[in-house]
N, C-alpha and C. Protein backbone atom coordinates (compact mmCIF):
# COMPACT_ATOMS: atom_id res chain seq x y z
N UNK A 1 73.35 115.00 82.66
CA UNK A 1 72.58 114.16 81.76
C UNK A 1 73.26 112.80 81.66
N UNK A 2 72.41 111.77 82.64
CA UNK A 2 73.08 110.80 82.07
C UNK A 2 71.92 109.63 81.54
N UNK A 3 72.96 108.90 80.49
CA UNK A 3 72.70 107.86 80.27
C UNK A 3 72.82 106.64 80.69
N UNK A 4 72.06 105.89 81.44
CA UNK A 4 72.61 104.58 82.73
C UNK A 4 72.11 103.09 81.32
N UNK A 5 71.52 103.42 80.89
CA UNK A 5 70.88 102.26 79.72
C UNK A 5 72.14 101.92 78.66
N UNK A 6 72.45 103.18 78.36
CA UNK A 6 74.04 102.76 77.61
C UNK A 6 75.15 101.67 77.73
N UNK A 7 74.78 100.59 77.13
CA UNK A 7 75.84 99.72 77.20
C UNK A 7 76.95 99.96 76.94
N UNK A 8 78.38 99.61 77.56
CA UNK A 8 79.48 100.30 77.43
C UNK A 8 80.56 98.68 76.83
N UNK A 9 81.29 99.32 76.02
CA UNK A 9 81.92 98.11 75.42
C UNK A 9 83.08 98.22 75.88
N UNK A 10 83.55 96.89 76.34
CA UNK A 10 84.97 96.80 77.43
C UNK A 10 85.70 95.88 76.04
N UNK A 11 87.45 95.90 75.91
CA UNK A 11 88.35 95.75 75.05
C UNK A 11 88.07 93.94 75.10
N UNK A 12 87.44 93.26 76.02
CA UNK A 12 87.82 92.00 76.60
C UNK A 12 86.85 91.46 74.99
N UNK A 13 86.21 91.77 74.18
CA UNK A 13 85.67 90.45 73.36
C UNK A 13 87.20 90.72 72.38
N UNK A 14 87.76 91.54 71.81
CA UNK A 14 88.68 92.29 70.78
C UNK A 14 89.71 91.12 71.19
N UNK A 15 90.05 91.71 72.59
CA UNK A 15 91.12 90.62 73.54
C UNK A 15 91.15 89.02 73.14
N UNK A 16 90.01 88.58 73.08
CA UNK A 16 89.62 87.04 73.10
C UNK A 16 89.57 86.72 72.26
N UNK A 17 89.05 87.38 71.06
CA UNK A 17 89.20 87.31 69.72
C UNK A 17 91.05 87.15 69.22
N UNK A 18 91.30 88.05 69.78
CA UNK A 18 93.14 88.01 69.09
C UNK A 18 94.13 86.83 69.71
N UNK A 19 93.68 86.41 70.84
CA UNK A 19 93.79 85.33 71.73
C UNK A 19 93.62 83.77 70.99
N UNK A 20 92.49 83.81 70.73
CA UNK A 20 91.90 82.64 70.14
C UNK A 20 92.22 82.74 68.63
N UNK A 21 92.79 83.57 67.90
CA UNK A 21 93.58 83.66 66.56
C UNK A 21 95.25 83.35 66.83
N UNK A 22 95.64 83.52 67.81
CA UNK A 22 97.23 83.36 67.89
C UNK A 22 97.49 81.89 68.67
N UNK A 23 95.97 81.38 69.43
CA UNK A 23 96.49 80.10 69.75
C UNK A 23 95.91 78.99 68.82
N UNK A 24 94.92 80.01 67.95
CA UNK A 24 94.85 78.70 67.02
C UNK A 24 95.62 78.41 65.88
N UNK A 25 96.31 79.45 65.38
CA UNK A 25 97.66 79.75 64.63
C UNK A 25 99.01 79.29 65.07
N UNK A 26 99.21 79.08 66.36
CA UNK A 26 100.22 78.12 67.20
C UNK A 26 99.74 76.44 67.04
N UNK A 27 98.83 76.23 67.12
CA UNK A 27 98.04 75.18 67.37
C UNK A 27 98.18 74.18 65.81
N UNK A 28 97.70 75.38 65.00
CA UNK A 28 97.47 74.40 63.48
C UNK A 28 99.10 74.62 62.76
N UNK A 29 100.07 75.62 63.25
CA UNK A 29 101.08 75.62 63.00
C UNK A 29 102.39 74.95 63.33
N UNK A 30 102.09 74.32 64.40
CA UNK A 30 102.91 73.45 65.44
C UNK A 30 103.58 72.18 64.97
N UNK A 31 102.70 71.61 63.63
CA UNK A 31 103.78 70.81 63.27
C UNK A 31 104.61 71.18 62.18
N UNK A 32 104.20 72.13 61.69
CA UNK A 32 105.58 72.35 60.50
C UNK A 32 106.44 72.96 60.93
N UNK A 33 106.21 73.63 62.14
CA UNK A 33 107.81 74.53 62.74
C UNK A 33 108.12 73.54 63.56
N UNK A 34 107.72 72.45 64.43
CA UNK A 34 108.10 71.42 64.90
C UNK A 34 108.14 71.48 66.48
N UNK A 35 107.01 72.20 66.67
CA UNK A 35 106.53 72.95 68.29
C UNK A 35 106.04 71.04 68.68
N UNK A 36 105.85 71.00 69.83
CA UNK A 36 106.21 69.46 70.68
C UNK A 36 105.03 69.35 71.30
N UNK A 37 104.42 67.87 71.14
CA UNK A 37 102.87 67.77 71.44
C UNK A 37 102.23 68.57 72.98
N UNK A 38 103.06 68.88 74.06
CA UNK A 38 102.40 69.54 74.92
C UNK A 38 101.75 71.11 74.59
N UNK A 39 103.03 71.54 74.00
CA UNK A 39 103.19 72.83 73.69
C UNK A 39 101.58 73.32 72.93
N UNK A 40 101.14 72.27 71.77
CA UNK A 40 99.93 72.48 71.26
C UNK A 40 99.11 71.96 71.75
N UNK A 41 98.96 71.41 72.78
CA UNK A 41 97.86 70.96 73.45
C UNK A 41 97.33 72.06 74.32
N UNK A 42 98.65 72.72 75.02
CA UNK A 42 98.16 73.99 76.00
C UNK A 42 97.66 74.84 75.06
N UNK A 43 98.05 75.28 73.62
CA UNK A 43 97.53 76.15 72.85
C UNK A 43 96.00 75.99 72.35
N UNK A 44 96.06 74.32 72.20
CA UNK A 44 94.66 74.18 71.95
C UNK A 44 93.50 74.81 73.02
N UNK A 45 94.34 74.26 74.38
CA UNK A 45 93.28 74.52 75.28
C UNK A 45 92.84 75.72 75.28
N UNK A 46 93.54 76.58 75.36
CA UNK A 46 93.65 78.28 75.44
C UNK A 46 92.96 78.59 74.27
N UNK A 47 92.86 78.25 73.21
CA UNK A 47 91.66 78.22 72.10
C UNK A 47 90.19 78.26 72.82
N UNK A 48 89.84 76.35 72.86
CA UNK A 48 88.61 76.30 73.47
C UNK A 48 88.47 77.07 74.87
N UNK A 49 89.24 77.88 76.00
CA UNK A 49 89.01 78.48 77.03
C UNK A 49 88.06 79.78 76.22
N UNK A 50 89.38 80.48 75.12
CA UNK A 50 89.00 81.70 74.63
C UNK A 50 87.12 81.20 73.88
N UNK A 51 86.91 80.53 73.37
CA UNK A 51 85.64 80.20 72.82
C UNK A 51 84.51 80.10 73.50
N UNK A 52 85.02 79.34 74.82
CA UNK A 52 83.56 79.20 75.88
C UNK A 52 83.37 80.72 76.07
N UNK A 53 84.46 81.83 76.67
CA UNK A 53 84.56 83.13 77.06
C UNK A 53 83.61 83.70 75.95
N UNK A 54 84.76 83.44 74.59
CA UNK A 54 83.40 84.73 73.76
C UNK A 54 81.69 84.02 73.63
N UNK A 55 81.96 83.05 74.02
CA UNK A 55 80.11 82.26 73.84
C UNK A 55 79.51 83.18 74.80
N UNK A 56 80.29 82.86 76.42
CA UNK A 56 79.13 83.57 78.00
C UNK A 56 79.55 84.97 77.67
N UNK A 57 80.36 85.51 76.52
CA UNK A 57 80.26 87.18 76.55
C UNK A 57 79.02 87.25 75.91
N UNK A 58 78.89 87.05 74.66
CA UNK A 58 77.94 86.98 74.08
C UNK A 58 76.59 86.76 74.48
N UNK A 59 76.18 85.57 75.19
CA UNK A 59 75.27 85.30 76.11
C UNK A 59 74.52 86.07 76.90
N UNK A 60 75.49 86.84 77.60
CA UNK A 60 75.41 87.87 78.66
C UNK A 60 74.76 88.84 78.26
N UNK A 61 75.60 89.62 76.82
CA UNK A 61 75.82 90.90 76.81
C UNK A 61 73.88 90.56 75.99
N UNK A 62 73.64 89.50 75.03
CA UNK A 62 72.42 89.55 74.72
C UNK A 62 71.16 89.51 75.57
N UNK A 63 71.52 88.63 76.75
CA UNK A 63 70.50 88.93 78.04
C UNK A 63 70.12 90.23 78.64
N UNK A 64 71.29 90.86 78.70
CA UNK A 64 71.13 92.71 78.89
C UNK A 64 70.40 93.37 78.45
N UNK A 65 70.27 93.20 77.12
CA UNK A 65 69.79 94.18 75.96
C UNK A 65 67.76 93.67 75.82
């Protein structure tokens, strides 16, 4: 008996989510611990990377359904 219609939920939105909380927590935290303008810039980026990701997850997973 199977079910092929069953959408199956993979760890990757959970992932991106905890991703995009620890670089934006590096990011808005960076000047009071005294982290050095590159350092939060790569964090920023890795923010907006993680954001486009959960947007086309989202996107996707609603086109499916």
């Amino acid at each position: 008996m199977n079910n092929d219609n069953v959408s199956t939920r993979t760890s990757s939105p959970a992932l991106l989510w905890l991703v995009l909380v620890v670089s934006a927590a590096v990011n808005a935290a960076g000047p009071l611990v005294g982290l050095g303008l590159p350092v939060r810039m790569v964090a920023g980026g890795v923010a907006i990377g993680a954001i486009a990701l959960l947007i086309t997850h989202h996107v996707r997973r609603r086109r499916q359904a």
